[in-house]
C-alpha atoms as a PDB file:
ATOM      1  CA  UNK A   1      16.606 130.662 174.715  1.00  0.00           C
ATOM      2  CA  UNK A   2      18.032 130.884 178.142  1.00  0.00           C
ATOM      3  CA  UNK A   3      20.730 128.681 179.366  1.00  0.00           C
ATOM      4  CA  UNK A   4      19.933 128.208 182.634  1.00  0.00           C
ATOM      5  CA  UNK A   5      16.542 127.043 183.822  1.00  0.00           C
ATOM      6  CA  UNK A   6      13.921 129.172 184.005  1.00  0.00           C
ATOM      7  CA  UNK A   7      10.992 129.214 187.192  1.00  0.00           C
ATOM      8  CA  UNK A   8       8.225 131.520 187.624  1.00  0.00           C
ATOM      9  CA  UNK A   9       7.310 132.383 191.022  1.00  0.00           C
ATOM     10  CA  UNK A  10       3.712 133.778 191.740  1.00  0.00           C
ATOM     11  CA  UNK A  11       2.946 136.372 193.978  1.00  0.00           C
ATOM     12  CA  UNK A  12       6.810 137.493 193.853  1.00  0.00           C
ATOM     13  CA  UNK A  13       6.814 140.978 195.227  1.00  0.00           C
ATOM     14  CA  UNK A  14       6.538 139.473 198.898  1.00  0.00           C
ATOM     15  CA  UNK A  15       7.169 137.196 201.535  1.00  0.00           C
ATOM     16  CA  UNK A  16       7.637 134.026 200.902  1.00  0.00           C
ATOM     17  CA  UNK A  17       7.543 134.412 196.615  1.00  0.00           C
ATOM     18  CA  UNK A  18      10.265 137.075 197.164  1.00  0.00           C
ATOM     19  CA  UNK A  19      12.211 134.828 199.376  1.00  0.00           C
ATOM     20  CA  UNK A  20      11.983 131.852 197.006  1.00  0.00           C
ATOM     21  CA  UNK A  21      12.703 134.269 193.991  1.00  0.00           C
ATOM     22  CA  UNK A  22      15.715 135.299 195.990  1.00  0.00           C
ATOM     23  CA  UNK A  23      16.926 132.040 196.175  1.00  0.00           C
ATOM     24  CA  UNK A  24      15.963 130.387 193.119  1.00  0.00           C
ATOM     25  CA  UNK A  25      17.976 132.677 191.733  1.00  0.00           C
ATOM     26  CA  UNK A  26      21.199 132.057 193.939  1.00  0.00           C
ATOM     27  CA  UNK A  27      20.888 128.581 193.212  1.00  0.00           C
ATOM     28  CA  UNK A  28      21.447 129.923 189.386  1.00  0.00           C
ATOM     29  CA  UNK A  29      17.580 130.046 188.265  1.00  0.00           C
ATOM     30  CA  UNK A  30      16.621 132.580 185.880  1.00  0.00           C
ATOM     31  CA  UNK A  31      13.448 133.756 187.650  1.00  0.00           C
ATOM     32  CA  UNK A  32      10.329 135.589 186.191  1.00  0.00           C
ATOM     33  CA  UNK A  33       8.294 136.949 188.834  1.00  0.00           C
ATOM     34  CA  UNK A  34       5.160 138.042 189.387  1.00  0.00           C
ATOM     35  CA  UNK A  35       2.721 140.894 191.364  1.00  0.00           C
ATOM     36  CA  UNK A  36      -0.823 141.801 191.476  1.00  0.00           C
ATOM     37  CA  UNK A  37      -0.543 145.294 192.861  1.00  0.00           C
ATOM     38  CA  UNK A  38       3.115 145.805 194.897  1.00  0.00           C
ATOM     39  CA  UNK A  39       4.943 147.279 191.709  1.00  0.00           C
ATOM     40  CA  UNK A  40       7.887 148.681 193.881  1.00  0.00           C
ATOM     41  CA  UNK A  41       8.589 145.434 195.680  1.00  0.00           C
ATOM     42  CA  UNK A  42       8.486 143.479 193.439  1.00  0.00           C
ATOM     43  CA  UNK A  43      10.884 145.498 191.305  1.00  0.00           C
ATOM     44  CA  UNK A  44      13.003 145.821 194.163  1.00  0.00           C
ATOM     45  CA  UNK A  45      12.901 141.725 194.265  1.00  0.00           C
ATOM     46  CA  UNK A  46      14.623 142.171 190.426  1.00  0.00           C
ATOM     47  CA  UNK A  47      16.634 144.641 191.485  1.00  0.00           C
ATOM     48  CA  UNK A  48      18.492 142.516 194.750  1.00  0.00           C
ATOM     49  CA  UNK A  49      18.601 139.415 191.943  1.00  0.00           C
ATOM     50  CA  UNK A  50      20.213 141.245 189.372  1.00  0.00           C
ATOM     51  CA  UNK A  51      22.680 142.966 191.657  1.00  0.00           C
ATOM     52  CA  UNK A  52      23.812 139.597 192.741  1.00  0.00           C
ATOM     53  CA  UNK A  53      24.498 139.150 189.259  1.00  0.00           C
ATOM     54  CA  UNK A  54      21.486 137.088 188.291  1.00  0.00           C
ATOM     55  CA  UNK A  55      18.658 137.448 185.950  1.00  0.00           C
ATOM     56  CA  UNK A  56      14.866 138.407 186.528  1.00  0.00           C
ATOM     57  CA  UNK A  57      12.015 139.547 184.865  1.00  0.00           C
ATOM     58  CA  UNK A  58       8.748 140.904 187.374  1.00  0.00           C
ATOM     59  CA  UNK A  59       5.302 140.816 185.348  1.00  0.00           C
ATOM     60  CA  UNK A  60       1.803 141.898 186.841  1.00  0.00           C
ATOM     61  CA  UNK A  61      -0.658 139.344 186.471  1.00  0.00           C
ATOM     62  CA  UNK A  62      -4.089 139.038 188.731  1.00  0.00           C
ATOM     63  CA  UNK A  63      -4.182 134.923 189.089  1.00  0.00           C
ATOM     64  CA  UNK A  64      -7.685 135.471 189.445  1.00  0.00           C
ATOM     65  CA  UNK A  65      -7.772 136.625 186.139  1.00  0.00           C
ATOM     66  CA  UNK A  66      -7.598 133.613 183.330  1.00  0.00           C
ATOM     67  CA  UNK A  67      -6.213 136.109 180.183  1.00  0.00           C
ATOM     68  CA  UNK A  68      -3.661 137.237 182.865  1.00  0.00           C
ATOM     69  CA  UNK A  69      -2.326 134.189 183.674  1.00  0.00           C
ATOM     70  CA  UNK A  70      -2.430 132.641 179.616  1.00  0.00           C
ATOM     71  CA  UNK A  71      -0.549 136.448 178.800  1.00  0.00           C
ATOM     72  CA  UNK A  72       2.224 135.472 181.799  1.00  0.00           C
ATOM     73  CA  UNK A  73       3.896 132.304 180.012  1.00  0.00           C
ATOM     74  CA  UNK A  74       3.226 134.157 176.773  1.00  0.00           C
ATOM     75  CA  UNK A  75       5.548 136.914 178.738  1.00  0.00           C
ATOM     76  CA  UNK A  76       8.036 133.783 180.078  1.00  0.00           C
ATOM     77  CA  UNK A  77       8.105 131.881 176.296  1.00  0.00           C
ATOM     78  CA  UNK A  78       8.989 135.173 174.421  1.00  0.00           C
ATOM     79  CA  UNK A  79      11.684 136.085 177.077  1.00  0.00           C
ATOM     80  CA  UNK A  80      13.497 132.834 178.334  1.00  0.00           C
ATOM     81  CA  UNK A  81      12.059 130.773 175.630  1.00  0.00           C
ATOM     82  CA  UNK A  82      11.601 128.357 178.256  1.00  0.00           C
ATOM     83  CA  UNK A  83      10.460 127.004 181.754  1.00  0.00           C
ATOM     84  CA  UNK A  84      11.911 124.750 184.584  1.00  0.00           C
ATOM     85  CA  UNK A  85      10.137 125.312 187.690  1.00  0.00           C
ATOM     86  CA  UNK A  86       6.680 126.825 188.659  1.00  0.00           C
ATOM     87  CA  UNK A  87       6.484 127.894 192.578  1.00  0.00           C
ATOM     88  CA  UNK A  88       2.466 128.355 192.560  1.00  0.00           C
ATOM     89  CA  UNK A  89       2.576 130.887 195.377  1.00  0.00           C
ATOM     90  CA  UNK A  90       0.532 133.643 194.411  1.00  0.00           C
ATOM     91  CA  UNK A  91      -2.436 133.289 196.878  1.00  0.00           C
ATOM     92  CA  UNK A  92      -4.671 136.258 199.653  1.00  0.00           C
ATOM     93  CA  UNK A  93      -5.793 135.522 203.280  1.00  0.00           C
ATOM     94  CA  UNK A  94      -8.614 137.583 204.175  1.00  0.00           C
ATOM     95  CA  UNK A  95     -10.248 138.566 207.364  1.00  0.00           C
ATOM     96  CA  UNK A  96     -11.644 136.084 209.425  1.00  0.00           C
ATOM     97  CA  UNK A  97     -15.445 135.121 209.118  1.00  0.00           C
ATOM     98  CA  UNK A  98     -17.495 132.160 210.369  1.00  0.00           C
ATOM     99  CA  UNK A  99     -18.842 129.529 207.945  1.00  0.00           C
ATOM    100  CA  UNK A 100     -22.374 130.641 209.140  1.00  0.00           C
ATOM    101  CA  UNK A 101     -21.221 134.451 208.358  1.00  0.00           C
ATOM    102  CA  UNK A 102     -19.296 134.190 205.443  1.00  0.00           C
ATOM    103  CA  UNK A 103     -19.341 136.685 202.698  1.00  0.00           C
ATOM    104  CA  UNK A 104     -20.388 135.221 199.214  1.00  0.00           C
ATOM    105  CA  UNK A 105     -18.288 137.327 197.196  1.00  0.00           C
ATOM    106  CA  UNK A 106     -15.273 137.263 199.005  1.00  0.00           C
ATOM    107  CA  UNK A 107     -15.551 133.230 199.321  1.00  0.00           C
ATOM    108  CA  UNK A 108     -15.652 133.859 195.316  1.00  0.00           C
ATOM    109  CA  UNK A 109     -12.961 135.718 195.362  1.00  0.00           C
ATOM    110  CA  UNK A 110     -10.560 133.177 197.213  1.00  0.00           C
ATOM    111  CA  UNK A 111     -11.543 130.556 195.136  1.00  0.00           C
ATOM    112  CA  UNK A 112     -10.402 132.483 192.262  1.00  0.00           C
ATOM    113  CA  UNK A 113      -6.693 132.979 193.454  1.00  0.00           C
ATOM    114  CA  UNK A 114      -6.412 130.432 195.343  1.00  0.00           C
ATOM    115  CA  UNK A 115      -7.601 127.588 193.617  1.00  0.00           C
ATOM    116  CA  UNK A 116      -8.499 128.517 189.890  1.00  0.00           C
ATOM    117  CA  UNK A 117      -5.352 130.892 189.644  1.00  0.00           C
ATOM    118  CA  UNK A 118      -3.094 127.652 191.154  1.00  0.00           C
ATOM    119  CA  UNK A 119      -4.643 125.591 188.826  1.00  0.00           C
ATOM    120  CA  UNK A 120      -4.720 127.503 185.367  1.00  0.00           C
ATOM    121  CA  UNK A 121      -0.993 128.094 185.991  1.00  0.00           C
ATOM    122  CA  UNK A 122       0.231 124.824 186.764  1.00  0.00           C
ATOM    123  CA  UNK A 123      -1.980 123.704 183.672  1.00  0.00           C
ATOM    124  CA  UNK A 124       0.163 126.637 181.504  1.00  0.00           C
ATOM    125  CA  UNK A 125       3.567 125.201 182.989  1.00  0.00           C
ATOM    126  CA  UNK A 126       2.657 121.427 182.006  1.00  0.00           C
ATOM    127  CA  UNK A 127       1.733 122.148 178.849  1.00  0.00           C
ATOM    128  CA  UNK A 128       5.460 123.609 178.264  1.00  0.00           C
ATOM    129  CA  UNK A 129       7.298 121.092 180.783  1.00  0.00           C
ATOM    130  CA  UNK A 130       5.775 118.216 178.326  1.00  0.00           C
ATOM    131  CA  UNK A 131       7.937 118.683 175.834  1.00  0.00           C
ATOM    132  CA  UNK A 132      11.333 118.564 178.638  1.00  0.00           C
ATOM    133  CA  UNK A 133      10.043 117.784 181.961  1.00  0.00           C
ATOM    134  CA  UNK A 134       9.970 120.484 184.739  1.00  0.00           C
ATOM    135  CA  UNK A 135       9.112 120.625 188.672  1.00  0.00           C
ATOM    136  CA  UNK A 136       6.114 122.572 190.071  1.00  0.00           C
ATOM    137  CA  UNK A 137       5.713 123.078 193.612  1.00  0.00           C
ATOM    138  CA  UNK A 138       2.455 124.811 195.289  1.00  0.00           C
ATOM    139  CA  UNK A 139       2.568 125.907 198.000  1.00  0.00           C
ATOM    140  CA  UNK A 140      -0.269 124.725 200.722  1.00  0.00           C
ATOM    141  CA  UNK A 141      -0.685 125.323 204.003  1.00  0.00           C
ATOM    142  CA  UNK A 142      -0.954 123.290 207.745  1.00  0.00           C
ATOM    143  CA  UNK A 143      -4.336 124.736 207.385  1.00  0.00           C
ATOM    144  CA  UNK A 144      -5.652 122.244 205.031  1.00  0.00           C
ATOM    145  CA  UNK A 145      -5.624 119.539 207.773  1.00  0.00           C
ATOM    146  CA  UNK A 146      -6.319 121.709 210.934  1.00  0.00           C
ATOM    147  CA  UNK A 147      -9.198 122.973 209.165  1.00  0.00           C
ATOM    148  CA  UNK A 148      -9.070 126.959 210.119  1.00  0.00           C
ATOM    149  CA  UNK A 149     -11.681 126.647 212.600  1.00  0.00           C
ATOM    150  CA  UNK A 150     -12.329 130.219 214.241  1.00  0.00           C
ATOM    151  CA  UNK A 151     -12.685 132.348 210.909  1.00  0.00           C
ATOM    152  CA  UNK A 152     -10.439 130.773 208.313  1.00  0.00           C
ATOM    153  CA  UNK A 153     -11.973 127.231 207.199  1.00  0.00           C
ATOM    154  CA  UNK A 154     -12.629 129.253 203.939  1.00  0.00           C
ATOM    155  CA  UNK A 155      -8.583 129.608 203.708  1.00  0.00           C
ATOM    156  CA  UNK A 156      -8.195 126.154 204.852  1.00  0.00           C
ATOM    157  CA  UNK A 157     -10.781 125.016 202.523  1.00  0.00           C
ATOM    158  CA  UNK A 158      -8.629 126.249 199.481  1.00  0.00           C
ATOM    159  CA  UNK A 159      -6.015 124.546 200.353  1.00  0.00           C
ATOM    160  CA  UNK A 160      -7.531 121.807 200.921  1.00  0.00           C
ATOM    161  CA  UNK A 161      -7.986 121.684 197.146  1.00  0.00           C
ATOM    162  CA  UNK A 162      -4.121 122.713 196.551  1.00  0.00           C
ATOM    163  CA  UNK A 163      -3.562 119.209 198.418  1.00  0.00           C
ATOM    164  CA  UNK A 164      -5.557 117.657 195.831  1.00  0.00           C
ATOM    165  CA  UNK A 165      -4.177 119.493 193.014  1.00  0.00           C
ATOM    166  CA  UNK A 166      -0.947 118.148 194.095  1.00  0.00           C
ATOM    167  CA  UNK A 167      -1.513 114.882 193.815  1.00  0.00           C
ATOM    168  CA  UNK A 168      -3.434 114.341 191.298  1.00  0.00           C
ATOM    169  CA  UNK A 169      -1.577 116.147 189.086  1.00  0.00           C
ATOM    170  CA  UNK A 170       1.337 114.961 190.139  1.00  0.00           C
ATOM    171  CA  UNK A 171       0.287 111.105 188.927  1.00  0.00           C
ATOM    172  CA  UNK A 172      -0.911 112.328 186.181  1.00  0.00           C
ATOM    173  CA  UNK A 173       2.011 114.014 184.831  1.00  0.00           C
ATOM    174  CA  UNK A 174       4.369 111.867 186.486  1.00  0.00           C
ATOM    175  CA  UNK A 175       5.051 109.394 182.683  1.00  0.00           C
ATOM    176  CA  UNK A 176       6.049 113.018 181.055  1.00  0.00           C
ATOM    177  CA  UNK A 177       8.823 114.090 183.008  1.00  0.00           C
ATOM    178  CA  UNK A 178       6.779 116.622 184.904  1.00  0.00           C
ATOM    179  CA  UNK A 179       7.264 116.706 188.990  1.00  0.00           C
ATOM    180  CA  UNK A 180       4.607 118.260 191.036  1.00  0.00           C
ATOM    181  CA  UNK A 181       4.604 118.505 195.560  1.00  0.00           C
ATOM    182  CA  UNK A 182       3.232 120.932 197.832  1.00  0.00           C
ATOM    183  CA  UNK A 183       5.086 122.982 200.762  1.00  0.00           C
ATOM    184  CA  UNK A 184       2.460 123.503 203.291  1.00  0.00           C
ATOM    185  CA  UNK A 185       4.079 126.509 205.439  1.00  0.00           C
ATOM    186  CA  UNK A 186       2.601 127.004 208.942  1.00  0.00           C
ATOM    187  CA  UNK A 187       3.069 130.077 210.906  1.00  0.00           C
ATOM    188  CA  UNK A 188       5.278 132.230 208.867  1.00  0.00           C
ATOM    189  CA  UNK A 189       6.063 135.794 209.743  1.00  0.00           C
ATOM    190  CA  UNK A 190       5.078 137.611 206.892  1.00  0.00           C
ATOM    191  CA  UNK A 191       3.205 140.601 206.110  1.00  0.00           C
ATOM    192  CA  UNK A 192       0.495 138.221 204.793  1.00  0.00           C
ATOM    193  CA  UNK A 193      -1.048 138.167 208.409  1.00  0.00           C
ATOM    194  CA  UNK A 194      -1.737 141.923 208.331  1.00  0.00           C
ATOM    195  CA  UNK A 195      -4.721 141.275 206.312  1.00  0.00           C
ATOM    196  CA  UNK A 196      -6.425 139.346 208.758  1.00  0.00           C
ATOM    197  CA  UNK A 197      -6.624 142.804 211.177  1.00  0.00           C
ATOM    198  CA  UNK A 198      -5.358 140.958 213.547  1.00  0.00           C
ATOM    199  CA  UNK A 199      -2.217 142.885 215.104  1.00  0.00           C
ATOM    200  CA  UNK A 200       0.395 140.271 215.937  1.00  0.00           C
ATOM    201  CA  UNK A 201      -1.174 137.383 214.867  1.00  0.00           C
ATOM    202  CA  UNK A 202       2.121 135.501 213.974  1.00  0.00           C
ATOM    203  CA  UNK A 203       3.465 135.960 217.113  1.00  0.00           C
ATOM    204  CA  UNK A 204       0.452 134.915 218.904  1.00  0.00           C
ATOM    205  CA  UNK A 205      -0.202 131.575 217.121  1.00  0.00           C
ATOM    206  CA  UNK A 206       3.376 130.798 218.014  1.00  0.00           C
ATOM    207  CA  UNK A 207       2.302 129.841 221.129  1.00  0.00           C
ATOM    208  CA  UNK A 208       0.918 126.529 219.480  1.00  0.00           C
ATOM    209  CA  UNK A 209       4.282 126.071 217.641  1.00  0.00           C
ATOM    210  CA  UNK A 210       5.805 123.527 219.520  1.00  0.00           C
ATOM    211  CA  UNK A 211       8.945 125.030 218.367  1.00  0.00           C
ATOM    212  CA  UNK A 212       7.844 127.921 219.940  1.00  0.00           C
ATOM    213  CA  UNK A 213       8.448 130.329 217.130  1.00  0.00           C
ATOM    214  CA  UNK A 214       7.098 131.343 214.080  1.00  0.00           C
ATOM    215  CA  UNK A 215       8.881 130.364 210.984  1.00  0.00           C
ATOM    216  CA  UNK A 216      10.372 133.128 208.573  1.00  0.00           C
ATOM    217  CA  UNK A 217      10.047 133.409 204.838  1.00  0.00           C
ATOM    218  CA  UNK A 218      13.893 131.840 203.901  1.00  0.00           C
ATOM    219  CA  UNK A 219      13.307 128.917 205.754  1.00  0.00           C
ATOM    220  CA  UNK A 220       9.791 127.876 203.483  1.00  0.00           C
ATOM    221  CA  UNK A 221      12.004 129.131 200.668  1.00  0.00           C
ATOM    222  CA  UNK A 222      14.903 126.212 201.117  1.00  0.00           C
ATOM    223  CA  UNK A 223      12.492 123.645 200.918  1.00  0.00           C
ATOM    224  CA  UNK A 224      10.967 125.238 197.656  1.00  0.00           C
ATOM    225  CA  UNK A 225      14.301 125.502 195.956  1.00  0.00           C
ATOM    226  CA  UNK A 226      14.957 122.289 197.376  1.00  0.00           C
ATOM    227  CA  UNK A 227      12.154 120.815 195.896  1.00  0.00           C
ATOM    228  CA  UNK A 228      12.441 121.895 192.415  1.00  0.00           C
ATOM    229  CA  UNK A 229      16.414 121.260 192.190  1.00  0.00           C
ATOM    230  CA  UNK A 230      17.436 117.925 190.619  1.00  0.00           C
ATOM    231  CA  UNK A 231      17.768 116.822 194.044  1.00  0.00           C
ATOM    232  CA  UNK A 232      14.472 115.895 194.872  1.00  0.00           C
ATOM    233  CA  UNK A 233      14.553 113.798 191.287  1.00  0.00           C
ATOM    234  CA  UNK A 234      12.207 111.003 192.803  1.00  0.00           C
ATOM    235  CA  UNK A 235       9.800 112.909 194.758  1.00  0.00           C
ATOM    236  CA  UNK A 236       6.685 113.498 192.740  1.00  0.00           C
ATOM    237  CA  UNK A 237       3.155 114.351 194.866  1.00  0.00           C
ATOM    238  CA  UNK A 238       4.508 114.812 198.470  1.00  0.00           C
ATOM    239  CA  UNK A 239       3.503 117.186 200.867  1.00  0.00           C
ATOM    240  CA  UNK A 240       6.290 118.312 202.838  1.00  0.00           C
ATOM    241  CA  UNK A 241       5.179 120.502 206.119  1.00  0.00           C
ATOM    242  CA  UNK A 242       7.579 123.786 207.011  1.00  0.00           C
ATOM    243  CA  UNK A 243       5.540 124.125 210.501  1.00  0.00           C
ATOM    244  CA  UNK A 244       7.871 123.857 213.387  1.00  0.00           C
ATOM    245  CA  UNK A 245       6.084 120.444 214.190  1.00  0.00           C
ATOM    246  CA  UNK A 246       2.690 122.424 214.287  1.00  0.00           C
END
């Protein structure tokens, strides 16, 4: 078993999983990552962790895959023989399309990651953290309560349900030792964006920032690590917004 606590970040390779793997594992986490495609960066991820004399493990897992997700902690109990922490970032943003216009299978689709994948994941983390207690944080988005009107209200709407998720599971597990709160990020500048088609889209929604900037991916990452440290012992189902006041 390993003898420092163990967190799995989904959706690893990039952004702000790679940032928060980064970190976690400064902060002396032994981190198991994971990717759904991005091989290379996400064993580049491993690679920057381990040089810095930590340890970490990248695994590719679909989220929107059940068997997937069930084989990942398999992966994480037969390697650390343990888990601490569960950053349930793994999650796609697609191009924009009106509710009256929206695309059945691709609504599917982000359900599946979003939502199902968020959810089957946190449920394989409490079933370990049960036995020791644990923190899980998902991560959300300002979206949920400003709705996404103008193409993304099927983003929003998923994590909408993340908010929920949150909560709920959060008083639920609450008597076993088991943390659970939500980072809802705002506008980040990550490579995320780029699959919207819409060139500079960061930098344009910045302009409702009234910080005036978009946020970067190591600044959602402290309040992650931050989150699942000892720390933040007493706060169980709290939303915490990384949004430049947005």
């Amino acid at each position: 078993m390993s003898e420092r606590k163990v967190v799995v970040v989904t959706g690893g390779s990039r952004g702000i999983g790679a940032a928060t793997a980064r970190l976690a594992a400064r902060e002396g986490w032994s981190v198991c990552l994971t990717y759904r495609s991005a091989q290379g960066e996400a064993e580049g991820v491993v690679a920057d962790v381990q040089a810095a004399g930590g340890e970490a493990l990248a695994v590719r897992a679909d989220t929107a895959q059940e068997s997937d997700i069930v084989a990942l902690f398999s992966t994480v109990d037969e390697r650390f023989g343990r888990i601490d922490g569960l950053v349930n970032n793994a999650g796609i943003l697609d191009r924009p399309m009106n509710v009256d216009a929206i695309d059945g299978a691709a609504l599917t689709h982000m359900l599946a990651v979003n939502i199902g994948g968020c959810f089957l994941c946190l449920r394989e983390a409490a079933r370990r953290m049960k036995a020791r207690g644990g923190s899980i944080v998902n991560i959300g988005s300002r979206l949920s309560e400003l709705g996404g009107a103008g193409g993304f209200v099927h983003y929003a709407t998923t994590k909408g349900a993340i908010d929920s998720l949150t909560v709920g599971a959060a008083r639920e597990l609450a008597a076993e030792g088991v943390r659970v709160n939500c980072v809802s990020p705002g506008v980040i500048e990550t490579d995320i964006h780029e699959t919207t088609g819409i060139a500079g889209r960061a930098k344009t929604l910045s302009t409702q920032v009234p910080m005036n900037r978009p946020g970067t991916a190591e600044e959602v990452a402290e309040a992650v690590v931050w989150l699942l440290s000892d720390q933040a012992s007493y706060i169980t189902g709290a939303k915490l917004n990384v949004s430049g006041g947005r």
